[in-house]
PDB file of N, CA and C in Angstrom:
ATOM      1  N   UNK A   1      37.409  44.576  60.614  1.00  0.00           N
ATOM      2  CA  UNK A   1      38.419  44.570  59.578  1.00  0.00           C
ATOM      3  C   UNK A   1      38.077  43.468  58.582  1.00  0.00           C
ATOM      4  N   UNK A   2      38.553  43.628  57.340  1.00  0.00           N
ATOM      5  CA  UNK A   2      37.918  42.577  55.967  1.00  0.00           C
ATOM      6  C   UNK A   2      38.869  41.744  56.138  1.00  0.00           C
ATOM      7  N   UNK A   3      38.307  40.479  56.337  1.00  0.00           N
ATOM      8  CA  UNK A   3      39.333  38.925  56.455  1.00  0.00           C
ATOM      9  C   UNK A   3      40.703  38.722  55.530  1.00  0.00           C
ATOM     10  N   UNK A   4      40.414  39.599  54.134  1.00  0.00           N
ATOM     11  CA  UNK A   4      41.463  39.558  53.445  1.00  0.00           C
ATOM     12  C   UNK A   4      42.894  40.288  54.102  1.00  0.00           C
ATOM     13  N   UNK A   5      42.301  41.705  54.438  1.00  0.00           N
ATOM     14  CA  UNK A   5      43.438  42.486  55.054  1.00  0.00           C
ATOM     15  C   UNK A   5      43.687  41.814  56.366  1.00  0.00           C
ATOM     16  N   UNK A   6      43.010  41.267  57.170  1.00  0.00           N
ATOM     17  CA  UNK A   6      43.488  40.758  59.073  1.00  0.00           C
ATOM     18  C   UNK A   6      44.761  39.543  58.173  1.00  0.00           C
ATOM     19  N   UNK A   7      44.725  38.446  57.225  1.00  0.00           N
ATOM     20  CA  UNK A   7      45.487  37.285  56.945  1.00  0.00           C
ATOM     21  C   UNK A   7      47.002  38.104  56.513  1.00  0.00           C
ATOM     22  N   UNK A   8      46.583  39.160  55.824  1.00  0.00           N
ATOM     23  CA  UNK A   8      47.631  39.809  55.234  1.00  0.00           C
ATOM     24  C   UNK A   8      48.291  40.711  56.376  1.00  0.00           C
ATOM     25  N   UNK A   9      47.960  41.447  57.236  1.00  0.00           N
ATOM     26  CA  UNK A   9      48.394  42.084  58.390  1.00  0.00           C
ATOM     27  C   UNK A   9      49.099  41.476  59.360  1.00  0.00           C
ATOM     28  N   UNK A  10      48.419  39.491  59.626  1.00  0.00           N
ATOM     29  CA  UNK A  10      49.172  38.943  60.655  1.00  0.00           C
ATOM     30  C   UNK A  10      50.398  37.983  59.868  1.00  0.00           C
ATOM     31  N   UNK A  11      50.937  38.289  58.817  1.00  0.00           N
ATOM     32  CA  UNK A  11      51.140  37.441  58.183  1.00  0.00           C
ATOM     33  C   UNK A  11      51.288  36.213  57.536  1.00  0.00           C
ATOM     34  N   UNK A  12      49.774  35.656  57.276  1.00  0.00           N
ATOM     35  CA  UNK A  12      49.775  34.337  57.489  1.00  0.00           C
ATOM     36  C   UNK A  12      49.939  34.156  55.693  1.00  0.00           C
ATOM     37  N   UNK A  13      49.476  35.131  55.131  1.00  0.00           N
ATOM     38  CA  UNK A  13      49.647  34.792  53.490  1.00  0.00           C
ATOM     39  C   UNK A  13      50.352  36.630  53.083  1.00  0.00           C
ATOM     40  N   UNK A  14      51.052  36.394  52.324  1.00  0.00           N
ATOM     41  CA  UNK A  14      52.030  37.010  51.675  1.00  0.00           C
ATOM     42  C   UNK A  14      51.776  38.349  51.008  1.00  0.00           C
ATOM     43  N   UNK A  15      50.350  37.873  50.330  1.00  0.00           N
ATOM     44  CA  UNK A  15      49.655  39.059  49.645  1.00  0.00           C
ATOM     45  C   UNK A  15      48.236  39.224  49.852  1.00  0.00           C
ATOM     46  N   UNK A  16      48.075  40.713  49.527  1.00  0.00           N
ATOM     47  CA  UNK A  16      46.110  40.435  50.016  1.00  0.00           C
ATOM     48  C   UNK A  16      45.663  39.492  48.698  1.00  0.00           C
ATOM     49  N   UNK A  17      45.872  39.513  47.687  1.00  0.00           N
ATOM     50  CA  UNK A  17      45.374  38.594  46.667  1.00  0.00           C
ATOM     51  C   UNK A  17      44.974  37.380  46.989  1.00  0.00           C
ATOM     52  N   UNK A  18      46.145  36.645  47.270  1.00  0.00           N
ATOM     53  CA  UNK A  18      46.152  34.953  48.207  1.00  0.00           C
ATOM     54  C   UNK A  18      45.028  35.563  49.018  1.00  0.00           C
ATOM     55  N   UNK A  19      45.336  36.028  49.597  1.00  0.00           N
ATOM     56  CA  UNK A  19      43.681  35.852  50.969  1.00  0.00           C
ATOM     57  C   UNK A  19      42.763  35.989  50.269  1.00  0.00           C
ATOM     58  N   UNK A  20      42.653  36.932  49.021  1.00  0.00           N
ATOM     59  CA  UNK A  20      40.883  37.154  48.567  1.00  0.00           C
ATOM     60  C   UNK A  20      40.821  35.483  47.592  1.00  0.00           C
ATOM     61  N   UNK A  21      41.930  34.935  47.178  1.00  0.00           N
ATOM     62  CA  UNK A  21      41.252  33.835  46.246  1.00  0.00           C
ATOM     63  C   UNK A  21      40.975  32.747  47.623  1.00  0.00           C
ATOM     64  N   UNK A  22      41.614  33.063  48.523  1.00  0.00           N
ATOM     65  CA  UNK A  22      41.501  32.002  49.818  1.00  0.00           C
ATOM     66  C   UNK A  22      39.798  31.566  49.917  1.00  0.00           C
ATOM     67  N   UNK A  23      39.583  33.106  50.344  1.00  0.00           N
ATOM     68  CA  UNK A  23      37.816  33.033  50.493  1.00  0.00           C
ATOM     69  C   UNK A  23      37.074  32.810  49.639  1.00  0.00           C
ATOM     70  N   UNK A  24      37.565  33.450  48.384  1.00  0.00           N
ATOM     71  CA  UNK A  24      36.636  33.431  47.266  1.00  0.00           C
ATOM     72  C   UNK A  24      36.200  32.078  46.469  1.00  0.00           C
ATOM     73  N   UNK A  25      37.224  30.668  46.992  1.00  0.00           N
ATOM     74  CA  UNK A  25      37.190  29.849  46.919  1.00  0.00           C
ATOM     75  C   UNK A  25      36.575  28.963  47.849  1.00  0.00           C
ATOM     76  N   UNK A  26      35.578  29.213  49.039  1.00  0.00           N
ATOM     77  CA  UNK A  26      34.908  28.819  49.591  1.00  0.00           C
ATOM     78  C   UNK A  26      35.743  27.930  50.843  1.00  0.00           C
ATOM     79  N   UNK A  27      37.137  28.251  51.370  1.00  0.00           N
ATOM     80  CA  UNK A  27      37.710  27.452  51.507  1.00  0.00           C
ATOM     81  C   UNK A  27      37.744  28.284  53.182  1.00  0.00           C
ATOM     82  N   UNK A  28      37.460  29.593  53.726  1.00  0.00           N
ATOM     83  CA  UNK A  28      37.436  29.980  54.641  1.00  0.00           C
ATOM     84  C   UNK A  28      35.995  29.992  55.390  1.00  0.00           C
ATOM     85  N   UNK A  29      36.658  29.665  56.794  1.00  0.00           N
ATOM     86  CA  UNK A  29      35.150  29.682  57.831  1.00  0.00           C
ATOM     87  C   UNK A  29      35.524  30.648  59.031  1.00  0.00           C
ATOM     88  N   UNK A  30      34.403  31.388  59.307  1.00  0.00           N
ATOM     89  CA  UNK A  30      34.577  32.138  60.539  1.00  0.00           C
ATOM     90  C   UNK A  30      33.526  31.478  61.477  1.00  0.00           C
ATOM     91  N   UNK A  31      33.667  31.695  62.856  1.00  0.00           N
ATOM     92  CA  UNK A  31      33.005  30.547  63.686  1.00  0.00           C
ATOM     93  C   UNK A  31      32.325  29.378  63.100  1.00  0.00           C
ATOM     94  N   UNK A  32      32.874  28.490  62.257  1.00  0.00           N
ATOM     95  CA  UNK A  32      32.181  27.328  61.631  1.00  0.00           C
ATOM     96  C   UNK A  32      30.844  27.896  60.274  1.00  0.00           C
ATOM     97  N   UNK A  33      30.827  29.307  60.042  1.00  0.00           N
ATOM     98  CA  UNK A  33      30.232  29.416  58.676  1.00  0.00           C
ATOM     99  C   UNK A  33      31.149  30.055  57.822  1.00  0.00           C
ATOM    100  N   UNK A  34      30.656  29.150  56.412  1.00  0.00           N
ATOM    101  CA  UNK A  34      31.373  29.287  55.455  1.00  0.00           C
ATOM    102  C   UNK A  34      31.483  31.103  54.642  1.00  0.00           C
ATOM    103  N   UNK A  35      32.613  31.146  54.885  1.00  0.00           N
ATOM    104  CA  UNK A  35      33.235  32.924  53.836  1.00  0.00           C
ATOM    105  C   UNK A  35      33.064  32.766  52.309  1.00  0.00           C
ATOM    106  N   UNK A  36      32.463  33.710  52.139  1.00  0.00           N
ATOM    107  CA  UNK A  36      32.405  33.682  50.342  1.00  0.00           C
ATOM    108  C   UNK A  36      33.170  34.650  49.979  1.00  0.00           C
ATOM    109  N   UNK A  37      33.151  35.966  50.662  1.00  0.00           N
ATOM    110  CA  UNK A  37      33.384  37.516  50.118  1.00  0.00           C
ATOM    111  C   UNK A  37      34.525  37.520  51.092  1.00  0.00           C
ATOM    112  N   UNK A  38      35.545  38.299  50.448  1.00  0.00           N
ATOM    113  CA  UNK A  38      36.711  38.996  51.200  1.00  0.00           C
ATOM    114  C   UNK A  38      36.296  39.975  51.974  1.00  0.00           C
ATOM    115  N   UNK A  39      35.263  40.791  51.949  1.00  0.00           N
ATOM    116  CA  UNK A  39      35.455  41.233  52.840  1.00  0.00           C
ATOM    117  C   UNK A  39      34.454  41.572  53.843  1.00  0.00           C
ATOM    118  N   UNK A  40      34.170  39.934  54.031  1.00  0.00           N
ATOM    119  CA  UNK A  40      33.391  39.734  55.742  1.00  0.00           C
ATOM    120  C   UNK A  40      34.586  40.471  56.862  1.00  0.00           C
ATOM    121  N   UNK A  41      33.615  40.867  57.936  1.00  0.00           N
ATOM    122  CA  UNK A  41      34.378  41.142  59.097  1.00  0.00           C
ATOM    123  C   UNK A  41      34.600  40.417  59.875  1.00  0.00           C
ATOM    124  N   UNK A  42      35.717  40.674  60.473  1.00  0.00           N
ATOM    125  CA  UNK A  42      36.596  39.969  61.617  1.00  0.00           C
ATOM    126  C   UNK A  42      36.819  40.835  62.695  1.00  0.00           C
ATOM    127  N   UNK A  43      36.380  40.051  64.181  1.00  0.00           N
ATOM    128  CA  UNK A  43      36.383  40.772  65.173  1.00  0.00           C
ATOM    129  C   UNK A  43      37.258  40.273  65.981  1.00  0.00           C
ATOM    130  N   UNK A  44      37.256  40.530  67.074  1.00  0.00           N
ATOM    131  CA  UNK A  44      38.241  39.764  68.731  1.00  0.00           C
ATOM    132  C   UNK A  44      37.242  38.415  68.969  1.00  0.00           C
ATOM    133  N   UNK A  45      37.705  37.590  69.228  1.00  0.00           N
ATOM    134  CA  UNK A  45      37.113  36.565  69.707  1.00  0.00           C
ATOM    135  C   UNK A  45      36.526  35.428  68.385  1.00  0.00           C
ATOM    136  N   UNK A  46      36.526  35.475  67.450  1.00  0.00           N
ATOM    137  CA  UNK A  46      36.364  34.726  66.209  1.00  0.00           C
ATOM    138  C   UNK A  46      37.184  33.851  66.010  1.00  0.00           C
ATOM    139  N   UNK A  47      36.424  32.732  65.758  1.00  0.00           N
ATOM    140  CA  UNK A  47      37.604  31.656  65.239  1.00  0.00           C
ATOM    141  C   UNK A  47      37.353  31.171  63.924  1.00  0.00           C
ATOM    142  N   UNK A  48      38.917  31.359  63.254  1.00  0.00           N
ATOM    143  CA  UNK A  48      39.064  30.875  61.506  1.00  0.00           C
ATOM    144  C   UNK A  48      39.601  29.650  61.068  1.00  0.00           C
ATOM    145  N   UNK A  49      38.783  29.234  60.534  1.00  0.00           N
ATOM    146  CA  UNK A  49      39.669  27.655  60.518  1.00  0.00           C
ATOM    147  C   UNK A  49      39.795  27.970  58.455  1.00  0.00           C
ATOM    148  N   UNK A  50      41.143  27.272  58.381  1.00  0.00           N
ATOM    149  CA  UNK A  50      40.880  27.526  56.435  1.00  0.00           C
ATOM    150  C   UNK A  50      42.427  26.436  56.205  1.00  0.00           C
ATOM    151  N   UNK A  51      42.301  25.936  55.040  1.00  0.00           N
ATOM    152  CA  UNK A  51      44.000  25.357  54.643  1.00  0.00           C
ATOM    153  C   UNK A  51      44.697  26.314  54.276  1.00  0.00           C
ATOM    154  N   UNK A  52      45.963  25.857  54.359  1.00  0.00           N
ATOM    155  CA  UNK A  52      47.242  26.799  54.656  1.00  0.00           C
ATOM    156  C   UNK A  52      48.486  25.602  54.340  1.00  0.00           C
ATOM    157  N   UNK A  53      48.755  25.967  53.622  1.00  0.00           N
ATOM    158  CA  UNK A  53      50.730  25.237  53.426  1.00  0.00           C
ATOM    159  C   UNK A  53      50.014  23.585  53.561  1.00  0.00           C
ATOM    160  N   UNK A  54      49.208  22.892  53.285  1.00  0.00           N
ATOM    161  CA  UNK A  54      49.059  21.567  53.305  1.00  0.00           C
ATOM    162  C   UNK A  54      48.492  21.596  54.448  1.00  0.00           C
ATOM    163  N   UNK A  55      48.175  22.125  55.438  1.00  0.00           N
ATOM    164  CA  UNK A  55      47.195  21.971  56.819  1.00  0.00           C
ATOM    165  C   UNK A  55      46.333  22.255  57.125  1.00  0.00           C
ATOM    166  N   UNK A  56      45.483  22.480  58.006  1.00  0.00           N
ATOM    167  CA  UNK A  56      44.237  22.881  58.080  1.00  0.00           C
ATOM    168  C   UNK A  56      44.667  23.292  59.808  1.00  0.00           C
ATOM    169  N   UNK A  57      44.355  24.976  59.250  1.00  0.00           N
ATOM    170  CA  UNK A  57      44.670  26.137  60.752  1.00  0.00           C
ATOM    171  C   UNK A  57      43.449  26.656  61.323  1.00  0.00           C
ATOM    172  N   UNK A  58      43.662  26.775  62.528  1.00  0.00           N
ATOM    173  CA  UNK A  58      42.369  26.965  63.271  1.00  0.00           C
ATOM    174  C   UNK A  58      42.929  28.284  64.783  1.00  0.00           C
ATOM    175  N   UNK A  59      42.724  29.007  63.978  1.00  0.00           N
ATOM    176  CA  UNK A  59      43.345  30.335  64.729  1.00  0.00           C
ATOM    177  C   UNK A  59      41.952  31.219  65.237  1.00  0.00           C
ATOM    178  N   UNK A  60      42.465  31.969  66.826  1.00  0.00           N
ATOM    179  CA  UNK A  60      41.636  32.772  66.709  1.00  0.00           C
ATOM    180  C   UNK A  60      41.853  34.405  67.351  1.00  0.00           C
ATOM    181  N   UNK A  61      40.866  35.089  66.468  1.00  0.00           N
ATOM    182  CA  UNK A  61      41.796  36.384  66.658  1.00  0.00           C
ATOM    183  C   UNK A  61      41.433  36.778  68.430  1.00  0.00           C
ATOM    184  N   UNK A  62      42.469  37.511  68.865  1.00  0.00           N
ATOM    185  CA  UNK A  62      43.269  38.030  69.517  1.00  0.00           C
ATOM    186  C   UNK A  62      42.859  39.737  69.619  1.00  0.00           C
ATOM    187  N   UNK A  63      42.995  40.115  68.775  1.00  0.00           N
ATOM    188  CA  UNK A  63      43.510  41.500  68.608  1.00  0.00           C
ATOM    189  C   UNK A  63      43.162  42.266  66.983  1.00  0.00           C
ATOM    190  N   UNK A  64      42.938  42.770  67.196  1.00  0.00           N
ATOM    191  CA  UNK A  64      42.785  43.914  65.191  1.00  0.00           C
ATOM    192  C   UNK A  64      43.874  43.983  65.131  1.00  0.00           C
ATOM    193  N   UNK A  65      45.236  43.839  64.087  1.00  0.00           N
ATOM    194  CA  UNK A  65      46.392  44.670  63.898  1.00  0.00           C
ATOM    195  C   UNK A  65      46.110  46.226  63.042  1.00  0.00           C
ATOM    196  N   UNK A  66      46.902  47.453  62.863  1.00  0.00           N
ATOM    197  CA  UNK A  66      46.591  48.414  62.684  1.00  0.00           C
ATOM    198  C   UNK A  66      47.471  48.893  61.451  1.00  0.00           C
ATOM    199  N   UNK A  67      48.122  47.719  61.187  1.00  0.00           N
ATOM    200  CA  UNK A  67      49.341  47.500  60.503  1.00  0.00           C
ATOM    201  C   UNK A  67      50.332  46.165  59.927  1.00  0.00           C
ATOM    202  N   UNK A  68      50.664  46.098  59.027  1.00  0.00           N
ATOM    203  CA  UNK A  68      51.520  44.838  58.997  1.00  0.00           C
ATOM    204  C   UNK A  68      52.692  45.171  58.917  1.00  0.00           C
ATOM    205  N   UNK A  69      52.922  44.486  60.526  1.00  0.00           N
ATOM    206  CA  UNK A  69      54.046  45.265  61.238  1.00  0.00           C
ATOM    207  C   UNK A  69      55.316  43.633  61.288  1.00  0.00           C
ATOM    208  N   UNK A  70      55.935  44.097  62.261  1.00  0.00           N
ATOM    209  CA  UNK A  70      57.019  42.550  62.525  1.00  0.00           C
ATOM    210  C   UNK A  70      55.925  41.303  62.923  1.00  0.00           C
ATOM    211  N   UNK A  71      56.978  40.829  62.758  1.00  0.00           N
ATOM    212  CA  UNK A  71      56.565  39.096  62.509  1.00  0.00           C
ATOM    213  C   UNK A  71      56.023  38.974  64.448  1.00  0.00           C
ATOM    214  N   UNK A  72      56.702  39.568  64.995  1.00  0.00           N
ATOM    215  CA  UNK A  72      56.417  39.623  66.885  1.00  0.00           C
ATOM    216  C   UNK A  72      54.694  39.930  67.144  1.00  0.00           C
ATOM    217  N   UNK A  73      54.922  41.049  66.390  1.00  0.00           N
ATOM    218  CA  UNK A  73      53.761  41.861  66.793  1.00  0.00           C
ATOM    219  C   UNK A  73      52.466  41.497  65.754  1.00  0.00           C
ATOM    220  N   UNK A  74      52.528  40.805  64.744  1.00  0.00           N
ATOM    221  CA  UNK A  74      51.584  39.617  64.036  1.00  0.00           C
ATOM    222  C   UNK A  74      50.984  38.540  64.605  1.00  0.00           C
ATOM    223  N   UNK A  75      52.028  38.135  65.421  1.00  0.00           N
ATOM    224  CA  UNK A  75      51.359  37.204  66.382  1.00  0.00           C
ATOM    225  C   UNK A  75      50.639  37.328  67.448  1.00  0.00           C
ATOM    226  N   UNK A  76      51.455  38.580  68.085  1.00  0.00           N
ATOM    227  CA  UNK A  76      50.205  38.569  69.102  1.00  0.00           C
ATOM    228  C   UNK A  76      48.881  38.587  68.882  1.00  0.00           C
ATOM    229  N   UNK A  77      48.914  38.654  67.382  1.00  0.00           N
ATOM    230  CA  UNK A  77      46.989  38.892  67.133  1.00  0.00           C
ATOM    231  C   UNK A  77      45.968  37.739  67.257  1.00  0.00           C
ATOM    232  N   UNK A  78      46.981  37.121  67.367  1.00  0.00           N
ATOM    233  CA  UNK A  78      46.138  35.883  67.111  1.00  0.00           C
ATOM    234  C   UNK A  78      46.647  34.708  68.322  1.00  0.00           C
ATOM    235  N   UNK A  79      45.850  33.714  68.405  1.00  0.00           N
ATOM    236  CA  UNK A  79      46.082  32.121  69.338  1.00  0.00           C
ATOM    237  C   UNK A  79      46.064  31.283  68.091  1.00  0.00           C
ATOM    238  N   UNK A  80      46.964  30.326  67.756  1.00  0.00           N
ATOM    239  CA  UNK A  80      46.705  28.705  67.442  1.00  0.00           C
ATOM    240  C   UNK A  80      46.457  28.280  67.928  1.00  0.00           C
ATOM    241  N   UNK A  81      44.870  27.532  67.776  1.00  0.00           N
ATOM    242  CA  UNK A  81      44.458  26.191  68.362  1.00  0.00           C
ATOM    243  C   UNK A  81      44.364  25.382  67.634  1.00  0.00           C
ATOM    244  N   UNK A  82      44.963  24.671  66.425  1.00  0.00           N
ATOM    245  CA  UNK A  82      45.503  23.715  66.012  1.00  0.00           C
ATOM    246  C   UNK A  82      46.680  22.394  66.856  1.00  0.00           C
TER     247      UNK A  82
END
């Protein structure tokens, strides 16, 4: 799945837009290399570290969502290890 749509599916940003300037701004990493393009893939077992709301999040996926569904079922996609 393209990193833009997984941020937007688990709801961590609001719109797919925010996620594509996220990456496009050099500001996302998947296992510790740097994202340029929105739409690198994202698998099970990957970890994303990127800023967010003033922090720096370090999540890792869980699960593909199939949908951006409730806020319940967003989470399960993912672990914080922050």
């Amino acid at each position: 799945m393209r990193i833009d749509k997984f941020l937007f599916f688990i709801r961590l940003v609001k719109t797919r837009g925010l996620a594509q300037r996220l990456v496009e701004d050099r500001h996302m990493r998947i296992d510790g290399r740097t994202i340029e393009r929105a739409h690198a893939e994202v698998k099970t077992g990957n970890v994303l570290t990127f800023p967010l709301n003033d922090q720096i999040r370090v999540i890792r996926v869980e699960a593909i969502p199939t949908r951006r569904g409730p806020p319940a079922e967003a989470q399960a996609c993912y672990t914080d290890l922050a």
